[in-house]
N, C-alpha and C. Protein backbone atom coordinates (compact mmCIF):
# COMPACT_ATOMS: atom_id res chain seq x y z
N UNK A 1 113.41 154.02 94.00
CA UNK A 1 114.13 153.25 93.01
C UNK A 1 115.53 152.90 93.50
N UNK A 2 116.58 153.40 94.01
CA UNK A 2 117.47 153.55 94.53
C UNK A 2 117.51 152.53 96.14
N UNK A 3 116.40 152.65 96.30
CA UNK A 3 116.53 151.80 97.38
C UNK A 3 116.14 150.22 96.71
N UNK A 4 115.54 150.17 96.10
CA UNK A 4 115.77 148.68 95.60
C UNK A 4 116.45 148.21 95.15
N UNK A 5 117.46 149.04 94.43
CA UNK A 5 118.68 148.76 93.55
C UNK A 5 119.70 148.37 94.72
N UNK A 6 119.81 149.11 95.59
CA UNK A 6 120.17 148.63 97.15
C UNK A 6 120.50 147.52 97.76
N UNK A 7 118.61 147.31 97.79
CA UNK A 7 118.52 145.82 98.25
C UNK A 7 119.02 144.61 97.40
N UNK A 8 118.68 144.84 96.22
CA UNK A 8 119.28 143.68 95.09
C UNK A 8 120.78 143.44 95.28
N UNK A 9 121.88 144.58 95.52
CA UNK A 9 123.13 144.76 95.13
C UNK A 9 123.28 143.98 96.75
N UNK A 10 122.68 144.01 97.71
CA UNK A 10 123.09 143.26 99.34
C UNK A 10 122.53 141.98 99.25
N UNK A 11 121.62 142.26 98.46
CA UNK A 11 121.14 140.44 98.03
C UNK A 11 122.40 139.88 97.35
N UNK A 12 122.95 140.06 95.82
CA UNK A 12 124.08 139.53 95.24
C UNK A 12 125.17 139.53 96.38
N UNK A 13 125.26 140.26 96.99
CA UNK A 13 126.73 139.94 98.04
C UNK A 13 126.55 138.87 99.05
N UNK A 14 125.22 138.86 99.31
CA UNK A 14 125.08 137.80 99.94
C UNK A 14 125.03 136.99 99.51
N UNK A 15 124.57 136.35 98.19
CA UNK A 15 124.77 135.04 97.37
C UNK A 15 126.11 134.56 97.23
N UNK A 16 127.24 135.88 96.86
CA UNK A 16 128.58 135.57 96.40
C UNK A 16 129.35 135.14 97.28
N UNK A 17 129.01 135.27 99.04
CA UNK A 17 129.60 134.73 99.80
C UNK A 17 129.26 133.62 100.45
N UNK A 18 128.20 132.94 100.09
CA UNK A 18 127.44 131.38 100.44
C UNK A 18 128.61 130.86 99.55
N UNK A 19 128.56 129.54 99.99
CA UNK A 19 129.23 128.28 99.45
C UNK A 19 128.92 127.98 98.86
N UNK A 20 127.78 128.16 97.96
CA UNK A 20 127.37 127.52 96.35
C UNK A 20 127.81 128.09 95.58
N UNK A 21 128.13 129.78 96.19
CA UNK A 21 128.60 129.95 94.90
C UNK A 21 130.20 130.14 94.83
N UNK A 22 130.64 129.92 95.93
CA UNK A 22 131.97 129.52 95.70
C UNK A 22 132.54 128.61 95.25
N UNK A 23 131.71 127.26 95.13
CA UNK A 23 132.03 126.27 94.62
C UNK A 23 131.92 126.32 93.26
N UNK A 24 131.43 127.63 92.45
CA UNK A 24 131.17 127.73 90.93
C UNK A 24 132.29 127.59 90.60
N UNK A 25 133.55 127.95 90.82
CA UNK A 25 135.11 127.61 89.90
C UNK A 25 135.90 126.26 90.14
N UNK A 26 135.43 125.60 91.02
CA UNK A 26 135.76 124.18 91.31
C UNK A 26 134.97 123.27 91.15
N UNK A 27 135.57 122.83 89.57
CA UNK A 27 135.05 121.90 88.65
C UNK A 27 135.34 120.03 89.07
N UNK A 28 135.63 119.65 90.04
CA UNK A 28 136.52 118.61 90.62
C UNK A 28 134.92 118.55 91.51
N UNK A 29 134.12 119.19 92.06
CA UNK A 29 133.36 119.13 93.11
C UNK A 29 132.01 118.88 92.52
N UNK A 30 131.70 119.23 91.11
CA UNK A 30 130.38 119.28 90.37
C UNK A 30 129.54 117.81 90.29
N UNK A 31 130.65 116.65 90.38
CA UNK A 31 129.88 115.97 90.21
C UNK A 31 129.03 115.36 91.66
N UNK A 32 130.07 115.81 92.55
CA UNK A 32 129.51 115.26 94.30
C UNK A 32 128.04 116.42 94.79
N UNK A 33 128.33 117.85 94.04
CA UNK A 33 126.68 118.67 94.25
C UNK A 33 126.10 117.80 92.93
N UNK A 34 126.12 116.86 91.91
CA UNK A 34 125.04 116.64 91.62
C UNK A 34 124.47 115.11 91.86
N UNK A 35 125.49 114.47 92.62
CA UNK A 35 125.03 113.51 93.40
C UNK A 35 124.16 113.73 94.61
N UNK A 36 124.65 114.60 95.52
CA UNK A 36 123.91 114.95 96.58
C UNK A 36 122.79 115.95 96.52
N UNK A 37 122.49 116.59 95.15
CA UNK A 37 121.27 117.12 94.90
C UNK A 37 120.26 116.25 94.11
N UNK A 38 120.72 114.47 93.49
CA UNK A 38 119.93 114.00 92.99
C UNK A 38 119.43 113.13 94.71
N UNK A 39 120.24 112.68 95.25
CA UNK A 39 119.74 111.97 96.74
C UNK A 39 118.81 112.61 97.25
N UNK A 40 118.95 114.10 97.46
CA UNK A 40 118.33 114.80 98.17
C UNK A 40 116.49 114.89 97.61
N UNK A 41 116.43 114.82 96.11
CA UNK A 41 115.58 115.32 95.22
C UNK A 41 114.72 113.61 95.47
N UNK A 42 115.47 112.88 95.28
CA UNK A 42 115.08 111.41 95.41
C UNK A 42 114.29 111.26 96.93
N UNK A 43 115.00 111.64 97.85
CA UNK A 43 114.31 111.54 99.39
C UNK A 43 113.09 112.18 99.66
N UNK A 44 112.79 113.48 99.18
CA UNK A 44 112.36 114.19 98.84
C UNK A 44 110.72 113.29 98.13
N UNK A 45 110.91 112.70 97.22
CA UNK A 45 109.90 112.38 96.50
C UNK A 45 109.48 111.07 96.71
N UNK A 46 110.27 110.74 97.60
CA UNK A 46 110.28 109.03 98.24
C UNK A 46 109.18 109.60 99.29
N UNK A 47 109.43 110.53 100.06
CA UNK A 47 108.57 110.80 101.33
C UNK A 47 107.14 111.69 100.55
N UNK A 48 107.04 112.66 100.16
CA UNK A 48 105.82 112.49 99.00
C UNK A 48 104.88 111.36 98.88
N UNK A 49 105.93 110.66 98.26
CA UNK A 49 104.90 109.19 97.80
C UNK A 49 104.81 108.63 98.37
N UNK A 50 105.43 108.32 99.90
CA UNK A 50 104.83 107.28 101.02
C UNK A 50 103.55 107.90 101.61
N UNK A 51 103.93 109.49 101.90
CA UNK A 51 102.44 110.10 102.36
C UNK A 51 101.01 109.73 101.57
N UNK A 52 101.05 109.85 100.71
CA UNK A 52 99.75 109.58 99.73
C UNK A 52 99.68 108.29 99.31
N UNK A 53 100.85 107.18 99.65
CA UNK A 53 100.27 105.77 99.17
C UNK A 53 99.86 105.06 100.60
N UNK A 54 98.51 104.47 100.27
CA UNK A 54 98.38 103.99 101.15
C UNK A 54 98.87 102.19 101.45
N UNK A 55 99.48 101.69 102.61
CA UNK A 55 99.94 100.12 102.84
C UNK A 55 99.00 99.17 102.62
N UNK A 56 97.61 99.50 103.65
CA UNK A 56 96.72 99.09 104.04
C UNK A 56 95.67 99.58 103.53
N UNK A 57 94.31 99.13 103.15
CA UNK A 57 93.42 99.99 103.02
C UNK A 57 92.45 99.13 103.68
N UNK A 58 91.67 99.65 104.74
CA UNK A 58 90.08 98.86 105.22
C UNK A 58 88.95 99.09 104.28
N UNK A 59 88.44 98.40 103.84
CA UNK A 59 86.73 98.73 103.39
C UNK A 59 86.03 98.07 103.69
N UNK A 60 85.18 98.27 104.50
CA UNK A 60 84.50 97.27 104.97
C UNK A 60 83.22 96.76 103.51
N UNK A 61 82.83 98.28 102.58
CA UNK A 61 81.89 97.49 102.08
C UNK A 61 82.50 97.19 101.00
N UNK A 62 83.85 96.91 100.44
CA UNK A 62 84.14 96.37 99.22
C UNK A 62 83.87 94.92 99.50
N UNK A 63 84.12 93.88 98.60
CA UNK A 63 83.98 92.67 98.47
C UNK A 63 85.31 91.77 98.97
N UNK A 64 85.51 90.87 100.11
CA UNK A 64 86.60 90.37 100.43
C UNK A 64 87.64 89.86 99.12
N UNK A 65 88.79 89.94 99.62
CA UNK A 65 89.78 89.39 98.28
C UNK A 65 90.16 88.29 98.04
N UNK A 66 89.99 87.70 99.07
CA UNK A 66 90.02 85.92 98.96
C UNK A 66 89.23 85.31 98.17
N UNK A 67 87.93 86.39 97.07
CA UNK A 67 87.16 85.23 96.39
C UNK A 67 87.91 85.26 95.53
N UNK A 68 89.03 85.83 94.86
CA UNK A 68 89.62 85.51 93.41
C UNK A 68 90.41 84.64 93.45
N UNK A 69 90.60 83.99 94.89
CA UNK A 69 92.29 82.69 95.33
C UNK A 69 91.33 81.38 94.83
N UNK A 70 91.50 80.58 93.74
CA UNK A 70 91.33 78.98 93.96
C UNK A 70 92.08 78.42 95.32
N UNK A 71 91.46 78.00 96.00
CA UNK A 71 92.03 77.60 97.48
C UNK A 71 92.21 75.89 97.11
N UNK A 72 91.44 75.39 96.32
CA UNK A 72 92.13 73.54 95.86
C UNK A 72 92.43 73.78 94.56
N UNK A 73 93.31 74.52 93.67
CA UNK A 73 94.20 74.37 92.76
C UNK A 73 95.28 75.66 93.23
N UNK A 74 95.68 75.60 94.05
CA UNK A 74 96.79 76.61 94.38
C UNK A 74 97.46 77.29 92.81
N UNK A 75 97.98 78.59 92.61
CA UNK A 75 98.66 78.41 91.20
C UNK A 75 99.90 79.17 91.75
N UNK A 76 101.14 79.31 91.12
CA UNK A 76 102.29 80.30 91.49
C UNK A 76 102.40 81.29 90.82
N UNK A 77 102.19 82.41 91.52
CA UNK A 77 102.41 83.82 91.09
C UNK A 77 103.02 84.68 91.17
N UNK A 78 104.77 84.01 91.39
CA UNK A 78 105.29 84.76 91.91
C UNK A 78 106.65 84.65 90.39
N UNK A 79 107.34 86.22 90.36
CA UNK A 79 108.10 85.65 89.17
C UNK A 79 109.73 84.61 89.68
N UNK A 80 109.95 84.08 90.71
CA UNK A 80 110.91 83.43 90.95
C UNK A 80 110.07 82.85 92.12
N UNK A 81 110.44 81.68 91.84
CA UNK A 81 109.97 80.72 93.48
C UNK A 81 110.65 79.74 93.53
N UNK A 82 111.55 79.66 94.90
CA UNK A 82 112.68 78.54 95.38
C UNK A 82 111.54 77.70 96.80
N UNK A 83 111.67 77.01 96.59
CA UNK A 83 111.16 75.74 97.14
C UNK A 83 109.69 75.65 97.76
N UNK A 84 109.01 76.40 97.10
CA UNK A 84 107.87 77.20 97.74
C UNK A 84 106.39 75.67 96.69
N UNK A 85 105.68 75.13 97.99
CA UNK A 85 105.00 74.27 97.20
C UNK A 85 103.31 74.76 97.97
N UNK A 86 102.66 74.98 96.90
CA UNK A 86 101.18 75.28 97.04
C UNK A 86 100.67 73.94 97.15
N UNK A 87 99.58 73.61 98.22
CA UNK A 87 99.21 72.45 98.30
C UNK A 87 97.60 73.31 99.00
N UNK A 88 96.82 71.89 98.00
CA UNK A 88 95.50 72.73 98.28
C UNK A 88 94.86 72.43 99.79
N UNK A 89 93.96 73.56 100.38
CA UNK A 89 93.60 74.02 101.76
C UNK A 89 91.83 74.04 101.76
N UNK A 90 91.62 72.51 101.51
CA UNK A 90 90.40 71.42 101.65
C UNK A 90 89.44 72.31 102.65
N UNK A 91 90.09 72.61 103.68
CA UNK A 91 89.70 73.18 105.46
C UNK A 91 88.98 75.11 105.43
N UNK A 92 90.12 75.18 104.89
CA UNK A 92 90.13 76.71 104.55
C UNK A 92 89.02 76.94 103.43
N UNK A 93 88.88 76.27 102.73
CA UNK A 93 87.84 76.32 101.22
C UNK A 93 86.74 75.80 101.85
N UNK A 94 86.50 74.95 102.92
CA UNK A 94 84.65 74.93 103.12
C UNK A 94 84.44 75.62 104.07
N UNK A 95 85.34 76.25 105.26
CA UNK A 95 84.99 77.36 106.13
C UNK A 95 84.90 78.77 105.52
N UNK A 96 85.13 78.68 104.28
CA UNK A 96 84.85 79.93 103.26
C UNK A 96 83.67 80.24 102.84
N UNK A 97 83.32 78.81 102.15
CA UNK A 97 82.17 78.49 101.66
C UNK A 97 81.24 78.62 102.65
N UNK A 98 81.26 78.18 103.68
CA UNK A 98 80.38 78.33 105.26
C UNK A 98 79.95 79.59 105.15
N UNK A 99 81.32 80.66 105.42
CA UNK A 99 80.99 81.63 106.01
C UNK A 99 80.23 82.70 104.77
N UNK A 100 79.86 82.05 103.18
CA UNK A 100 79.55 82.62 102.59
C UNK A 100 78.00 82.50 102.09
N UNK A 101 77.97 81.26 102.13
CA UNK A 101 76.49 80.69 102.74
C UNK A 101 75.45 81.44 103.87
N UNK A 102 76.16 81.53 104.97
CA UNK A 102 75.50 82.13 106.10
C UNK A 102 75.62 83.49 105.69
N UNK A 103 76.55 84.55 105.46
CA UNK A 103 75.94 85.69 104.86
C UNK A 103 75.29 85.93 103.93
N UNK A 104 74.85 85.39 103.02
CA UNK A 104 73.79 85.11 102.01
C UNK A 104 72.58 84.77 102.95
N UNK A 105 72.56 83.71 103.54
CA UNK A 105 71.02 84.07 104.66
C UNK A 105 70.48 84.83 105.27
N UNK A 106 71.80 85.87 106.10
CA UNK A 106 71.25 86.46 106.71
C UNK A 106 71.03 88.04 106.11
N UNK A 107 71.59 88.09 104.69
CA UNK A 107 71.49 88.95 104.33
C UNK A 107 72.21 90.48 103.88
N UNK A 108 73.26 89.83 104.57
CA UNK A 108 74.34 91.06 104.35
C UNK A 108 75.31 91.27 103.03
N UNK A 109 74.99 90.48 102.28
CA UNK A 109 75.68 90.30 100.80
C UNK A 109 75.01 90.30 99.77
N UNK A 110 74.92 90.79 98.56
CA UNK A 110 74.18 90.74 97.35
C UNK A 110 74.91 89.73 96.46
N UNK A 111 74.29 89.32 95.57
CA UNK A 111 74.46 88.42 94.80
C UNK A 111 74.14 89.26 93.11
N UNK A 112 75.41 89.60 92.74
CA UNK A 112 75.00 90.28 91.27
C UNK A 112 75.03 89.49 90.49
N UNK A 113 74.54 89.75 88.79
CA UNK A 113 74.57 89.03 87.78
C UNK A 113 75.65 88.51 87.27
N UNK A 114 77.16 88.98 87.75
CA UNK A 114 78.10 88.74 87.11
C UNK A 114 78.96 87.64 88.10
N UNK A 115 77.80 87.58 89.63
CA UNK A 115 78.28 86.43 90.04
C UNK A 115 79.88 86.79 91.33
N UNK A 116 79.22 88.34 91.39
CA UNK A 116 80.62 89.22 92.69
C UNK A 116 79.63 89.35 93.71
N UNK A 117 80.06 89.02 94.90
CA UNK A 117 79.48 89.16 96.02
C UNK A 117 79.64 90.59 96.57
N UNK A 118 79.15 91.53 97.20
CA UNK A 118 79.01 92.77 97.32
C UNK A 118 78.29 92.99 98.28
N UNK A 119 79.12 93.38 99.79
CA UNK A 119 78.63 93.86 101.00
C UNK A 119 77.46 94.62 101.20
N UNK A 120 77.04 94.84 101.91
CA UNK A 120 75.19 95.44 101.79
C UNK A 120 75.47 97.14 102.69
N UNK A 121 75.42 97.99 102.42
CA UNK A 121 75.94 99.35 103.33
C UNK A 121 75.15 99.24 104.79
């Protein structure tokens, strides 16, 4: 028992001589530890959430995302747009259509009822 009481009492001396807790009577400094403990807490959870979000994602068997773009009625979706003009892509919309045609022949796409194209595993 005595020896833990020990250890606790060399633990507190060691706390009382760190710099945090010297800074407990200098009230002039409180607000710069709680700036630099909200940065820190912020960085902290910034790097967290970059680990687990992903930028990119590949799938090969989801369904490409270009079928939801009207490619000849362009629309703007952006909430501010400076000089930015959608003009429809005639070229791009039947080499789509092509390339959606021919996977439908050969088989690598399903055709559901609701009219979503859906890669074949």
């Amino acid at each position: 028992m005595g020896k833990n009481k020990s250890q606790v009492l060399e633990a507190w001396r060691g706390f009382r001589s760190s710099r945090l807790y010297q800074i407990r009577g200098r009230f002039e400094l409180y607000p710069i530890v709680a700036c630099v403990a909200a940065v820190v807490t912020g960085g902290i959870a910034t790097a967290i959430h970059s680990m687990f979000k992903l930028d990119v994602s590949i799938n090969k068997y989801a369904p490409p995302r270009h079928d939801g773009i009207d490619l000849m009625n362009p629309q703007k979706k952006k909430l501010v747009v400076t000089n930015d003009k959608y003009e429809p892509m005639p070229e791009l919309h039947n080499l789509l259509q092509e390339i959606k045609e021919e996977e439908l022949k050969q088989g690598k796409v399903d055709v559901e009822d609701d009219g979503v194209t859906r890669r074949r595993v």
